[in-house]
PDB file of N, CA and C in Angstrom:
ATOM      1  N   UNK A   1     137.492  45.871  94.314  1.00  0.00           N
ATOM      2  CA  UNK A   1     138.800  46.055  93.743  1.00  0.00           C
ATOM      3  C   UNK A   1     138.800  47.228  92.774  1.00  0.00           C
ATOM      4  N   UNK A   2     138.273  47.572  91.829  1.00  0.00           N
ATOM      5  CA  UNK A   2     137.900  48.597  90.336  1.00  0.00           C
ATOM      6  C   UNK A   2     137.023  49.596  91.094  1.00  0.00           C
ATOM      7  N   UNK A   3     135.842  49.226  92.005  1.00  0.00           N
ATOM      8  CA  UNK A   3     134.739  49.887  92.188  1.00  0.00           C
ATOM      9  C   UNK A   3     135.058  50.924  93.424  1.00  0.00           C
ATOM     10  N   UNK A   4     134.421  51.852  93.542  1.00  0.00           N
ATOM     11  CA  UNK A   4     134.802  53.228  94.430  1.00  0.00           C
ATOM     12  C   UNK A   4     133.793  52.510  95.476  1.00  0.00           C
ATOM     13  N   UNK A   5     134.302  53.174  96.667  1.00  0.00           N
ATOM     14  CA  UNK A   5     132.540  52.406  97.718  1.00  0.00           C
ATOM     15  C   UNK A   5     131.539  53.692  97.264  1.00  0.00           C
ATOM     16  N   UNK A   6     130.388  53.168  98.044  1.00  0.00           N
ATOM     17  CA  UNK A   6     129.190  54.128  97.199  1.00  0.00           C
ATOM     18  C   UNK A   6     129.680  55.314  98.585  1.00  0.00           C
ATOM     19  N   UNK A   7     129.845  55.193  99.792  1.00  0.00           N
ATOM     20  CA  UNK A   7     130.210  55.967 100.995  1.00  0.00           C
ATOM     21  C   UNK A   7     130.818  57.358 100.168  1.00  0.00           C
ATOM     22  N   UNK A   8     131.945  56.948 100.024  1.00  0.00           N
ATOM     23  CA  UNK A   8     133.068  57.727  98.969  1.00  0.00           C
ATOM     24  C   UNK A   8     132.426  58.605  98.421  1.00  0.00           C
ATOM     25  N   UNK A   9     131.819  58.112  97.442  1.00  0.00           N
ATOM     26  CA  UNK A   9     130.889  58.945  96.230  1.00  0.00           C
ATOM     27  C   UNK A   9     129.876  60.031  96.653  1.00  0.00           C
ATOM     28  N   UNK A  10     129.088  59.121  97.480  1.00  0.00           N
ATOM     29  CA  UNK A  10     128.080  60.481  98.645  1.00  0.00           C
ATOM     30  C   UNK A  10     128.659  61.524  98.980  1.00  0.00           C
ATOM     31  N   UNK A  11     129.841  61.066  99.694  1.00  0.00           N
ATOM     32  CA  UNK A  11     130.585  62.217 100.325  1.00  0.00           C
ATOM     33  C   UNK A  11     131.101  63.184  99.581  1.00  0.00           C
ATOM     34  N   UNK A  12     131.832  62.598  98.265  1.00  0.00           N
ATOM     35  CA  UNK A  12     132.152  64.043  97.124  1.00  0.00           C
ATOM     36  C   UNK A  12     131.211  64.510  97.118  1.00  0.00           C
ATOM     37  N   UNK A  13     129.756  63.532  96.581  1.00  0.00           N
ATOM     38  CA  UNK A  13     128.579  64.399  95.975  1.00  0.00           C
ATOM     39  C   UNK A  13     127.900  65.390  97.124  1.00  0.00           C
ATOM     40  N   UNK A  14     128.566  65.184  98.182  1.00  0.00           N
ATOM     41  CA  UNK A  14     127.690  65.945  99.619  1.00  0.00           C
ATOM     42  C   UNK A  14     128.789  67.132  99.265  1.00  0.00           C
ATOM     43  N   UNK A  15     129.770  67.203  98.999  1.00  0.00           N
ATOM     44  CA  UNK A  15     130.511  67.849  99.076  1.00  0.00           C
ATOM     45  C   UNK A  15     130.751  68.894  97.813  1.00  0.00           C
ATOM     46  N   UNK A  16     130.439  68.303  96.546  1.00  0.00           N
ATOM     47  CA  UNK A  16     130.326  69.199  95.272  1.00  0.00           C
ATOM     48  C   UNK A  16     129.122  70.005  95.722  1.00  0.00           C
ATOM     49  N   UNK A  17     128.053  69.402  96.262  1.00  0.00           N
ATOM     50  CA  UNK A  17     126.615  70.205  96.755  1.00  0.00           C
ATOM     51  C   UNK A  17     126.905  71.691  97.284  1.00  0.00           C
ATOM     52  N   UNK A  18     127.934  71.445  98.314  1.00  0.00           N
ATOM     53  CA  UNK A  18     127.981  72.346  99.762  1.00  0.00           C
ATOM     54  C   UNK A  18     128.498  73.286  98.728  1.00  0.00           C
ATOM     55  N   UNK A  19     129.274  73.409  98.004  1.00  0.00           N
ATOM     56  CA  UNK A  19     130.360  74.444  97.359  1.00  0.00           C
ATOM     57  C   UNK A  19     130.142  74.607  96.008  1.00  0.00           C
ATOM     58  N   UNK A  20     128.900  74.345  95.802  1.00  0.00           N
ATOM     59  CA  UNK A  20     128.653  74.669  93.955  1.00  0.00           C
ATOM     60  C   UNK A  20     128.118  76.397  94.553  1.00  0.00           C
ATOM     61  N   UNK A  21     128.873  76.955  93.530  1.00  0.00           N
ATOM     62  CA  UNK A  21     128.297  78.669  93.884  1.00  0.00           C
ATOM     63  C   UNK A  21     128.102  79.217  92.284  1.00  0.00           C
ATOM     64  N   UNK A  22     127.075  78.336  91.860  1.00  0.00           N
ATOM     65  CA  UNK A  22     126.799  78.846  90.778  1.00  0.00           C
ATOM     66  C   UNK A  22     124.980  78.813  90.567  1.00  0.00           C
ATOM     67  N   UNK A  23     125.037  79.898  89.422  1.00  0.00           N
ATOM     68  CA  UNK A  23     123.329  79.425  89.570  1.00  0.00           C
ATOM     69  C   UNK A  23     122.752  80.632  89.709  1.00  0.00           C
ATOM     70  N   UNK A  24     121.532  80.594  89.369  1.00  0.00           N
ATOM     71  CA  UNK A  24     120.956  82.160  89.369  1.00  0.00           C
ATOM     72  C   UNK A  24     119.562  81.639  90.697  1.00  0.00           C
ATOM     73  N   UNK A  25     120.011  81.012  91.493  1.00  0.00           N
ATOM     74  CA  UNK A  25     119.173  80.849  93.006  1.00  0.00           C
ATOM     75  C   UNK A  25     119.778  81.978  93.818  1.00  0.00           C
ATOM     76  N   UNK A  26     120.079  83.389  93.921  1.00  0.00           N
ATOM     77  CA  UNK A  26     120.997  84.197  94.534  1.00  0.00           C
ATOM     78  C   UNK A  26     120.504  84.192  96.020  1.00  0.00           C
ATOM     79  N   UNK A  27     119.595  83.752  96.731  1.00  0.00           N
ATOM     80  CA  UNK A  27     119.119  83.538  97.880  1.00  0.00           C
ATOM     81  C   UNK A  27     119.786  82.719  98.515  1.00  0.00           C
ATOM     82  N   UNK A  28     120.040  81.325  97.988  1.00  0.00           N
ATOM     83  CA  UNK A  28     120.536  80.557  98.153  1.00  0.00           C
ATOM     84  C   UNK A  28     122.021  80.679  98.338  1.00  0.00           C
ATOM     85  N   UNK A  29     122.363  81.264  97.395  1.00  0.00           N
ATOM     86  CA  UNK A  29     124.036  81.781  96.858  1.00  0.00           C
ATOM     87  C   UNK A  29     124.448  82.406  98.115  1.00  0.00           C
ATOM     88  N   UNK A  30     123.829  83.335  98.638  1.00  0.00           N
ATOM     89  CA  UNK A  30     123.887  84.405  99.663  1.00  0.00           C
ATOM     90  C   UNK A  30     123.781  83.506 100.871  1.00  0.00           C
ATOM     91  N   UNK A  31     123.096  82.772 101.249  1.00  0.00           N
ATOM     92  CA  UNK A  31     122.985  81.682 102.395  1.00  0.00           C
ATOM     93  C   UNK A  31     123.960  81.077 102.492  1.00  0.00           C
ATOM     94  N   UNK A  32     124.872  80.405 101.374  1.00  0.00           N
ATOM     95  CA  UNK A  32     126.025  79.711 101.396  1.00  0.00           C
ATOM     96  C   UNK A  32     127.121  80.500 101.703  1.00  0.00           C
ATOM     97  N   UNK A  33     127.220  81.593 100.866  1.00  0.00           N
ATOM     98  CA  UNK A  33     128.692  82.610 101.330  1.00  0.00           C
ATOM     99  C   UNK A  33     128.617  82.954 102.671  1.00  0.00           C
ATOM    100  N   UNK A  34     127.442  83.201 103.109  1.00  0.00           N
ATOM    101  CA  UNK A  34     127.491  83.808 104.396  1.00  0.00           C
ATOM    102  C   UNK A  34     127.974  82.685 105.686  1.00  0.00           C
ATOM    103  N   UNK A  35     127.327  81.254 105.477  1.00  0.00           N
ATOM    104  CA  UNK A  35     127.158  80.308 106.136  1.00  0.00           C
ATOM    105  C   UNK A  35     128.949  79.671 106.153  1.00  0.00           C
ATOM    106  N   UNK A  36     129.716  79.878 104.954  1.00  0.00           N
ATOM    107  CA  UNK A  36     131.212  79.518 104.699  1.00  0.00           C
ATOM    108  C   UNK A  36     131.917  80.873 105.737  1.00  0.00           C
ATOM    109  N   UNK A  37     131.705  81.907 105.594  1.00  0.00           N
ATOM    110  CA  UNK A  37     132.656  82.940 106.170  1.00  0.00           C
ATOM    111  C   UNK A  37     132.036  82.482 107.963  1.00  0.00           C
ATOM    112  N   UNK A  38     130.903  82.653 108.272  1.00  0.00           N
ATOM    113  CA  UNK A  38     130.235  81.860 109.468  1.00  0.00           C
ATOM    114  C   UNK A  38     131.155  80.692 109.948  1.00  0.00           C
ATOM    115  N   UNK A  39     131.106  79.991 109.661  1.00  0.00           N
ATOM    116  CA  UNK A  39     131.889  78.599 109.358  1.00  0.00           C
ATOM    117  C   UNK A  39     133.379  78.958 110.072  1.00  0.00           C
ATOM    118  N   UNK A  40     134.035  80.293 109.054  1.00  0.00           N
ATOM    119  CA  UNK A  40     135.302  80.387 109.246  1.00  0.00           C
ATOM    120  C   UNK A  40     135.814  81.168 110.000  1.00  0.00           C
ATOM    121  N   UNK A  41     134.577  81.871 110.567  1.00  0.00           N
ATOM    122  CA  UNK A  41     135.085  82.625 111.681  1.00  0.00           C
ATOM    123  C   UNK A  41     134.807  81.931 113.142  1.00  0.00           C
ATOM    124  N   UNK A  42     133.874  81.116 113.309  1.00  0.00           N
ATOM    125  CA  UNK A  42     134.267  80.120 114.224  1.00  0.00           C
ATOM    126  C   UNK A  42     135.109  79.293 114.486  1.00  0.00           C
ATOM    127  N   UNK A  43     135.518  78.608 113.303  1.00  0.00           N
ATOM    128  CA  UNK A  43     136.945  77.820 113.566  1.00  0.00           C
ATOM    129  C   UNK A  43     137.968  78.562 113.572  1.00  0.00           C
ATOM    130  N   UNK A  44     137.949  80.056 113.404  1.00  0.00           N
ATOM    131  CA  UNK A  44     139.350  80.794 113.236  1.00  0.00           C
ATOM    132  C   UNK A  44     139.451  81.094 114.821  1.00  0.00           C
ATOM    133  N   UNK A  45     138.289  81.164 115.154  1.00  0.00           N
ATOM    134  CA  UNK A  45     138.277  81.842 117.251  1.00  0.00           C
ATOM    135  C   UNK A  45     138.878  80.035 117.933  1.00  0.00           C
ATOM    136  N   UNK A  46     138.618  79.294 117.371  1.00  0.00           N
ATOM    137  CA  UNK A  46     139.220  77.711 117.966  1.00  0.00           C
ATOM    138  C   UNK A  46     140.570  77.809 117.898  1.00  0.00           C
ATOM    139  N   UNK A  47     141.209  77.840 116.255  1.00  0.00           N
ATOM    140  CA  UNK A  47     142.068  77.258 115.969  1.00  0.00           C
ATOM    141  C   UNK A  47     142.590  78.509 114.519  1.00  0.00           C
ATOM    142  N   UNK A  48     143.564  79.233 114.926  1.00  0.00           N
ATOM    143  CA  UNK A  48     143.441  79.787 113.927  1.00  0.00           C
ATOM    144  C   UNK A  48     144.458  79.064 112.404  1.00  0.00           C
ATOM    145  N   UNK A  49     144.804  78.370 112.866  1.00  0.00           N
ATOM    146  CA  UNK A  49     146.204  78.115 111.782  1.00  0.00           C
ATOM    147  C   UNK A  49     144.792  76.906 110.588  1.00  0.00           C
ATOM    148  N   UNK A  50     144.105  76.160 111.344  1.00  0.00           N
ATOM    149  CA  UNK A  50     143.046  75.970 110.693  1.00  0.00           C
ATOM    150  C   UNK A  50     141.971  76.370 109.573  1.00  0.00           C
ATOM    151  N   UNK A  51     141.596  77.331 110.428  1.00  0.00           N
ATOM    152  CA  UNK A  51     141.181  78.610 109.048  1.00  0.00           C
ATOM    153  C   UNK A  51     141.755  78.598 107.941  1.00  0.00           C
ATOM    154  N   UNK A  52     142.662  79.387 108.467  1.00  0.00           N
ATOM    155  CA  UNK A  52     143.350  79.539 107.249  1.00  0.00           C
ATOM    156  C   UNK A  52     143.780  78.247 106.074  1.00  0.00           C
ATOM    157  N   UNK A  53     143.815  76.952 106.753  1.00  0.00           N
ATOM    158  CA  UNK A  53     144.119  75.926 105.771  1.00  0.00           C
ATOM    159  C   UNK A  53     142.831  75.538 105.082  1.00  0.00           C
ATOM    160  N   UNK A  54     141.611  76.606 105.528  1.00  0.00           N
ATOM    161  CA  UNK A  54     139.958  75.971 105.166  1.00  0.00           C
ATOM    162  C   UNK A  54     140.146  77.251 104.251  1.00  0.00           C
ATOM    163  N   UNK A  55     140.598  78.247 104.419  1.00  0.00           N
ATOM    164  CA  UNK A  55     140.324  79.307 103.213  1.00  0.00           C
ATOM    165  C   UNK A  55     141.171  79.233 101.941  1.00  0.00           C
ATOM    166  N   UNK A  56     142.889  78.833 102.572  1.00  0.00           N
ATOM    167  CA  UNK A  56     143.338  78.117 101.551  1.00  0.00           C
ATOM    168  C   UNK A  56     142.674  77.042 100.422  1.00  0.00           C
ATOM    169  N   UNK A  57     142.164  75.926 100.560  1.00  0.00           N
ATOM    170  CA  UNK A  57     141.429  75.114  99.992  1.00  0.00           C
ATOM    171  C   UNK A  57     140.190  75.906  99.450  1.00  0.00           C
ATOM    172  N   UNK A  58     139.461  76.639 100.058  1.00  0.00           N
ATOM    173  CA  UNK A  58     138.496  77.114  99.316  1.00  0.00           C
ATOM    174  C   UNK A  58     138.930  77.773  98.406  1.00  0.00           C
ATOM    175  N   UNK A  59     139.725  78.885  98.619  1.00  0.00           N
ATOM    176  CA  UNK A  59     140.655  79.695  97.448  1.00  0.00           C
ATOM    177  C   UNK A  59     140.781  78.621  96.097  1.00  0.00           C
ATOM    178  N   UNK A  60     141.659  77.449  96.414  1.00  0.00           N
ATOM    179  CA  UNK A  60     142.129  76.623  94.986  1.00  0.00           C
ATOM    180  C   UNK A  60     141.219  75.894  94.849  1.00  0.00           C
ATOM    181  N   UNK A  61     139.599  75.563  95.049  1.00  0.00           N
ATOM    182  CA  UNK A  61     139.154  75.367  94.706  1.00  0.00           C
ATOM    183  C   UNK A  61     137.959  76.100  93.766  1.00  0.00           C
ATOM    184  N   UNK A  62     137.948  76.975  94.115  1.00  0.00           N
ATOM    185  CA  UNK A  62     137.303  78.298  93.469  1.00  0.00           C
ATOM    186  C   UNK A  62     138.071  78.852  91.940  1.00  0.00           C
ATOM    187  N   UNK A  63     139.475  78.594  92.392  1.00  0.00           N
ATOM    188  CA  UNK A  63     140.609  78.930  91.388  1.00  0.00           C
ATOM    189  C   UNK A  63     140.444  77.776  90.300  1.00  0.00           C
ATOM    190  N   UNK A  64     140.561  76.632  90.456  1.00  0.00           N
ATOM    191  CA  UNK A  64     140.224  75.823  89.528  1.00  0.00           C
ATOM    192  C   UNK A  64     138.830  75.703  89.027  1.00  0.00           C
ATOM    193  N   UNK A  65     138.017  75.898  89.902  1.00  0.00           N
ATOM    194  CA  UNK A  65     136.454  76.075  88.869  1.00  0.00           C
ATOM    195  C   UNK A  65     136.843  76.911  87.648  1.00  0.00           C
ATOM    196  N   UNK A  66     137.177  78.245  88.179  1.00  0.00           N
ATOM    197  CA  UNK A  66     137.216  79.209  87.700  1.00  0.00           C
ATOM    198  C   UNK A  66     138.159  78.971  86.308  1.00  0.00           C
ATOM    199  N   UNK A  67     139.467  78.169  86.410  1.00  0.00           N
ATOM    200  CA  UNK A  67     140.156  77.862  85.322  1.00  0.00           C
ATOM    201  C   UNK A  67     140.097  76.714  84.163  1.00  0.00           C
ATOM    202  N   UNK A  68     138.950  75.734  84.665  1.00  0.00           N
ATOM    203  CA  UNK A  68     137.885  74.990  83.913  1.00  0.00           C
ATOM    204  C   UNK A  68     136.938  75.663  83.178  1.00  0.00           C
ATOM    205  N   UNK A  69     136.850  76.767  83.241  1.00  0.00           N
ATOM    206  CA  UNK A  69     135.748  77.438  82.486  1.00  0.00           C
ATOM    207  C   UNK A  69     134.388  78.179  83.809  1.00  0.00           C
ATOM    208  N   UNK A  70     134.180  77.574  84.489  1.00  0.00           N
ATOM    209  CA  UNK A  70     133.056  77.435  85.420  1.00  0.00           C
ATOM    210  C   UNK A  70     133.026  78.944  86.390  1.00  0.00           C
ATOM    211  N   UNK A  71     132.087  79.610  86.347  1.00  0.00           N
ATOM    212  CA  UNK A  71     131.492  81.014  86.958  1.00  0.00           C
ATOM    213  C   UNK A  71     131.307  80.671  88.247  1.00  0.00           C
ATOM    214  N   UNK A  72     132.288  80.993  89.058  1.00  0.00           N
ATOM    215  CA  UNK A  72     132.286  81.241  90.869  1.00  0.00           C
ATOM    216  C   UNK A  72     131.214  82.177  91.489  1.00  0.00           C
ATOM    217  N   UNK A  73     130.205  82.186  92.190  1.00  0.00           N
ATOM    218  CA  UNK A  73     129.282  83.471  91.988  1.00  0.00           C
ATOM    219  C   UNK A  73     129.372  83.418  93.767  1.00  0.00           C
ATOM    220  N   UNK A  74     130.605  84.279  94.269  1.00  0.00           N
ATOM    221  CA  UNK A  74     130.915  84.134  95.689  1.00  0.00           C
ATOM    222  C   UNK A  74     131.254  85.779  96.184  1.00  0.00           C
ATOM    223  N   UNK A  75     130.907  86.947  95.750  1.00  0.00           N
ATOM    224  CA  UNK A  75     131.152  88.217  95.654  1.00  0.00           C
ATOM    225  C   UNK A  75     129.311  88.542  96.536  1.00  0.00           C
ATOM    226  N   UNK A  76     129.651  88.695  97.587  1.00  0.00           N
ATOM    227  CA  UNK A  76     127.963  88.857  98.864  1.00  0.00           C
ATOM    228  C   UNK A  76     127.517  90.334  98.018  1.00  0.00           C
ATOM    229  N   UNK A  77     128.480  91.283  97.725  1.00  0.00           N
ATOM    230  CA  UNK A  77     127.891  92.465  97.302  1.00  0.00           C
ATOM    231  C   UNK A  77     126.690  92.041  96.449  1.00  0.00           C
ATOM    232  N   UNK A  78     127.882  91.651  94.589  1.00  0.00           N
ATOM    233  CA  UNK A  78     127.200  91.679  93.788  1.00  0.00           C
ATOM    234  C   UNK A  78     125.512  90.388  93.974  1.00  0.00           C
ATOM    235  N   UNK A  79     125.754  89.735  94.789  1.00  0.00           N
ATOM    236  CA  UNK A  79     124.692  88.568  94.450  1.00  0.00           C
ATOM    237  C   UNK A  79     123.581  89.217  95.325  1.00  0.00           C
ATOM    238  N   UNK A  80     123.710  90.263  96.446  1.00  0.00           N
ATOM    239  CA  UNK A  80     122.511  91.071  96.736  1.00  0.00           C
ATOM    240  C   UNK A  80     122.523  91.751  95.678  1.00  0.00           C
ATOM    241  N   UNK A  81     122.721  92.505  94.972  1.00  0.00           N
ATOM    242  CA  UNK A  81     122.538  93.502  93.934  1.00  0.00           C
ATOM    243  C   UNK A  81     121.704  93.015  93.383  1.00  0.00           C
ATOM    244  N   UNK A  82     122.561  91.572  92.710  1.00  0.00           N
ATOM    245  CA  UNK A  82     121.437  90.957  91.889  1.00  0.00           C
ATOM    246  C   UNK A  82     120.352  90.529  91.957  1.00  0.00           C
ATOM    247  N   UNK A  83     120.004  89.972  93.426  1.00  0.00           N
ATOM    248  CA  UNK A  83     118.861  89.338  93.804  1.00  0.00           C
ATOM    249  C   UNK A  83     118.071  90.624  93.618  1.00  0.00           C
ATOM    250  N   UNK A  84     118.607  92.000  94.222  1.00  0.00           N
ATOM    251  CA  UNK A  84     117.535  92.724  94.339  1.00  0.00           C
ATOM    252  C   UNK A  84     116.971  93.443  92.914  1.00  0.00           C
ATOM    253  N   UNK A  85     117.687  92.989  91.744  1.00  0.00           N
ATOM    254  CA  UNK A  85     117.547  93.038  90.583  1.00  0.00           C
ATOM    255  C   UNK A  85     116.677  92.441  89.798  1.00  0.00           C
ATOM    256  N   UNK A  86     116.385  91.032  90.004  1.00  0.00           N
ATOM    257  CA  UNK A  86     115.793  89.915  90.240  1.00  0.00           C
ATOM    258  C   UNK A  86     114.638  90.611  90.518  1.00  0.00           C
ATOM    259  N   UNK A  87     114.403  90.758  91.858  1.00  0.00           N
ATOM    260  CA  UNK A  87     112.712  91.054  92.558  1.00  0.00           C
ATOM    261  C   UNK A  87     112.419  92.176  92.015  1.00  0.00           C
ATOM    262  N   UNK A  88     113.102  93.654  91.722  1.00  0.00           N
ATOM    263  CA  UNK A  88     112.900  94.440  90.552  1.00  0.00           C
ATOM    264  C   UNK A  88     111.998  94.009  89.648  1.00  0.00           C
ATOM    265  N   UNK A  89     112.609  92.924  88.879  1.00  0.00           N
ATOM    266  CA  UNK A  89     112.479  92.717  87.688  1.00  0.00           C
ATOM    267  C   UNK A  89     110.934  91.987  87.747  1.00  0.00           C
ATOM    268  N   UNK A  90     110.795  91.109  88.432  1.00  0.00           N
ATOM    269  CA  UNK A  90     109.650  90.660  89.018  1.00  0.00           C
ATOM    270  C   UNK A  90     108.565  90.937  89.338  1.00  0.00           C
ATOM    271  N   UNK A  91     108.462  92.113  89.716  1.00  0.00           N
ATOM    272  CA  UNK A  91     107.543  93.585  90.286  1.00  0.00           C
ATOM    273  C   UNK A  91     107.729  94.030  88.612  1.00  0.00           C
ATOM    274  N   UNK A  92     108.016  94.482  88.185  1.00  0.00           N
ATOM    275  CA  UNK A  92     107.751  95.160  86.711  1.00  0.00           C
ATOM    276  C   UNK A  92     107.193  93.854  85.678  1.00  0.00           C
ATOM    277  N   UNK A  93     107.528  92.848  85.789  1.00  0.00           N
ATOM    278  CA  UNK A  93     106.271  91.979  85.153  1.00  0.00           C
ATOM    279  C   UNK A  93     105.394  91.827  85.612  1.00  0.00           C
ATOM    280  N   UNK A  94     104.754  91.798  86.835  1.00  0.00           N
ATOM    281  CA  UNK A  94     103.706  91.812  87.437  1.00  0.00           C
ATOM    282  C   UNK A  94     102.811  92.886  87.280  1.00  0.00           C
ATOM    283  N   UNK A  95     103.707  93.907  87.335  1.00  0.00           N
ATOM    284  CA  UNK A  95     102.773  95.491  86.683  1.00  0.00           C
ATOM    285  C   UNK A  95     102.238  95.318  85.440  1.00  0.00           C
ATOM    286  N   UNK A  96     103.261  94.306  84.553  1.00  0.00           N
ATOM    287  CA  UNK A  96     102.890  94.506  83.102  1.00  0.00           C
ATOM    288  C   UNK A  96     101.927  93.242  83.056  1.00  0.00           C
ATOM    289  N   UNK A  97     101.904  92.406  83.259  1.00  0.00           N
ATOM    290  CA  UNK A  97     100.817  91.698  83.671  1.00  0.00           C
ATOM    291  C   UNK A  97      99.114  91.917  84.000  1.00  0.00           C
ATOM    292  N   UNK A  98      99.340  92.700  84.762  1.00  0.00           N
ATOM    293  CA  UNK A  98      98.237  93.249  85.768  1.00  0.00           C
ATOM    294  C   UNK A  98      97.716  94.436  84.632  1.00  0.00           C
ATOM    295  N   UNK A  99      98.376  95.653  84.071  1.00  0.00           N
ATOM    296  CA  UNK A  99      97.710  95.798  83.020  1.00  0.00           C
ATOM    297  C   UNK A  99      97.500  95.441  81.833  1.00  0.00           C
ATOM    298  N   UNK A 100      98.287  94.721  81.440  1.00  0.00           N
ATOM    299  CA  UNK A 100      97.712  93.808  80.335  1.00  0.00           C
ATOM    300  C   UNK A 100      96.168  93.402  80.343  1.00  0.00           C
ATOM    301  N   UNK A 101      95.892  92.281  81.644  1.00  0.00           N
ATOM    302  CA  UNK A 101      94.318  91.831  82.025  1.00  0.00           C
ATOM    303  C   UNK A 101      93.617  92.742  82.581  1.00  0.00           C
ATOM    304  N   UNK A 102      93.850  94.364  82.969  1.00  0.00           N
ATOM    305  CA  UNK A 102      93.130  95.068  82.899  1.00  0.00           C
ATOM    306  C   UNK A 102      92.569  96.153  81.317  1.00  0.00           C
ATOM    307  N   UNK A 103      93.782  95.863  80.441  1.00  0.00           N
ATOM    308  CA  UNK A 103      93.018  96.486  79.299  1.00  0.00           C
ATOM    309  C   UNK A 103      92.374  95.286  78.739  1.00  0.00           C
ATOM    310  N   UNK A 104      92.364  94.083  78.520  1.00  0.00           N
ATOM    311  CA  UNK A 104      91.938  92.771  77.992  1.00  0.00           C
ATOM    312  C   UNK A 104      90.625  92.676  78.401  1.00  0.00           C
ATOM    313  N   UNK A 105      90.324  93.078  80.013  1.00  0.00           N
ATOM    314  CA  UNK A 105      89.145  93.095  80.739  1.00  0.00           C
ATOM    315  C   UNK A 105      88.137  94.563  79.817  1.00  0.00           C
ATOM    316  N   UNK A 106      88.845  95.268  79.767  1.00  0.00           N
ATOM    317  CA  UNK A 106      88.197  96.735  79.272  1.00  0.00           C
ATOM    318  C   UNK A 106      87.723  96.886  77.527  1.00  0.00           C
ATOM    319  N   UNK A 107      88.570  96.119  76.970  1.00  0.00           N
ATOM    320  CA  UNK A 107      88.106  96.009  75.422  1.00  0.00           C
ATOM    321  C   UNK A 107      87.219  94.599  75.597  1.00  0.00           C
ATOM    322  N   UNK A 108      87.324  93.741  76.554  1.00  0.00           N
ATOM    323  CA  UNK A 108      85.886  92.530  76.486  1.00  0.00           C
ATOM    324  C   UNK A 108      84.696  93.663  76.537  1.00  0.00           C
ATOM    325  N   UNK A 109      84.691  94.258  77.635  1.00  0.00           N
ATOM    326  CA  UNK A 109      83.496  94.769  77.903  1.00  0.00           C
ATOM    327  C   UNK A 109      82.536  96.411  76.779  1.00  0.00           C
ATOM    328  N   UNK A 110      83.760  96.972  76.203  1.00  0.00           N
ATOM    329  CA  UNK A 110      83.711  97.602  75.412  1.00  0.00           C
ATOM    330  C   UNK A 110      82.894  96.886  74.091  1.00  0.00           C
ATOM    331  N   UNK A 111      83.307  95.570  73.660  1.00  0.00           N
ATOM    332  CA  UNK A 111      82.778  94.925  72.644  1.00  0.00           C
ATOM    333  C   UNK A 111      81.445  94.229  73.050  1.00  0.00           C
ATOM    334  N   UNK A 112      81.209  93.797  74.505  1.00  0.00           N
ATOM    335  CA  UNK A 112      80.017  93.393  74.529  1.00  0.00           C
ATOM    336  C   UNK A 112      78.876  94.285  74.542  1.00  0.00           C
ATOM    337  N   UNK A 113      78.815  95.637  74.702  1.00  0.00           N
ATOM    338  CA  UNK A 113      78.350  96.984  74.811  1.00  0.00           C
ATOM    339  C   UNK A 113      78.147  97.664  73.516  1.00  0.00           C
ATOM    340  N   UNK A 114      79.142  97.453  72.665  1.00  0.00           N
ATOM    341  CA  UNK A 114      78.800  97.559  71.515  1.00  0.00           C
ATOM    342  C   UNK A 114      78.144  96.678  70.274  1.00  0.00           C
ATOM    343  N   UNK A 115      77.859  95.169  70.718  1.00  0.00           N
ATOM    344  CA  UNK A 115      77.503  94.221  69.953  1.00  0.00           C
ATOM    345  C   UNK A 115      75.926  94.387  69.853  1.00  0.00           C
ATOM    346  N   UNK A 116      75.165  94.407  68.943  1.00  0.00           N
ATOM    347  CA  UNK A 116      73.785  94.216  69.018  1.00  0.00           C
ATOM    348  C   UNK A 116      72.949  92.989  69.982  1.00  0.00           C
ATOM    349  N   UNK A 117      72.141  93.444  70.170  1.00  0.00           N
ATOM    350  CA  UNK A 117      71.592  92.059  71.279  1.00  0.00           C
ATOM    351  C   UNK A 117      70.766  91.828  70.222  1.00  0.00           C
ATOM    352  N   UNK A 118      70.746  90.375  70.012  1.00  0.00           N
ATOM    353  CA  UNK A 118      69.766  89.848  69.028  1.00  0.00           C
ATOM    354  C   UNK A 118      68.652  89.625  69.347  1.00  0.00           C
ATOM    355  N   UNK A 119      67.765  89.816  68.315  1.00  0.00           N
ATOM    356  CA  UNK A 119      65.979  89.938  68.848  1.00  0.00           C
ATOM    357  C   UNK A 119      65.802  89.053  68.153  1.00  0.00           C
ATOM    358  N   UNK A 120      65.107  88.167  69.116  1.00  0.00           N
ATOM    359  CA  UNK A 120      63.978  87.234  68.476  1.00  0.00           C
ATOM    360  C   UNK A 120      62.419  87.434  68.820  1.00  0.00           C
TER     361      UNK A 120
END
């Protein structure tokens, strides 16, 4: 009577899943936009008046994230940009990394070279 069925609930929660486009996973992000326009260009070659009532809904739902406060991250350009910004960025810590433990390696050995060997 009060209680939602649990069915119900899955299904939003299957459904908040499919269409959360937020998040700094841009791989992911990019898999989804692509997989929605995918999506909509198959049902647009079926049925076109369809489509359009699936892009409609996506539209006001995007629109209301967006007017809750909540960052839509559904723009394919910018989220390659970013990803490739991302792996950029990734590759330049790794450089800085990599010499870091190569000067760390070079002043160990510098100091053991210079330490007296103790005589007994």
């Amino acid at each position: 009577m009060g209680c939602p069925s649990i069915r119900s609930h899955l299904q939003t929660a299957k459904k908040d899943r499919a269409l959360k486009l937020t998040g700094r996973d841009y791989k992911s992000l990019i898999a989804k936009v692509e997989e929605t326009k995918a999506t909509i260009a198959k049902v647009r070659e079926a049925d076109p008046h369809k489509a359009t009532i699936m892009e409609d809904e996506l539209k006001w739902e995007k629109t209301l994230k967006r007017a809750a406060g909540g960052k839509v991250k559904d723009n394919l350009e910018m989220l390659k940009k970013a990803l490739a910004k991302k792996n950029k960025l990734k590759e330049r810590k790794k450089e800085k990394w990599e010499n870091r433990e190569k000067k760390s390696d070079g002043e160990k050995q510098t100091a053991n070279e210079n330490r007296n060997p103790r005589q007994y």
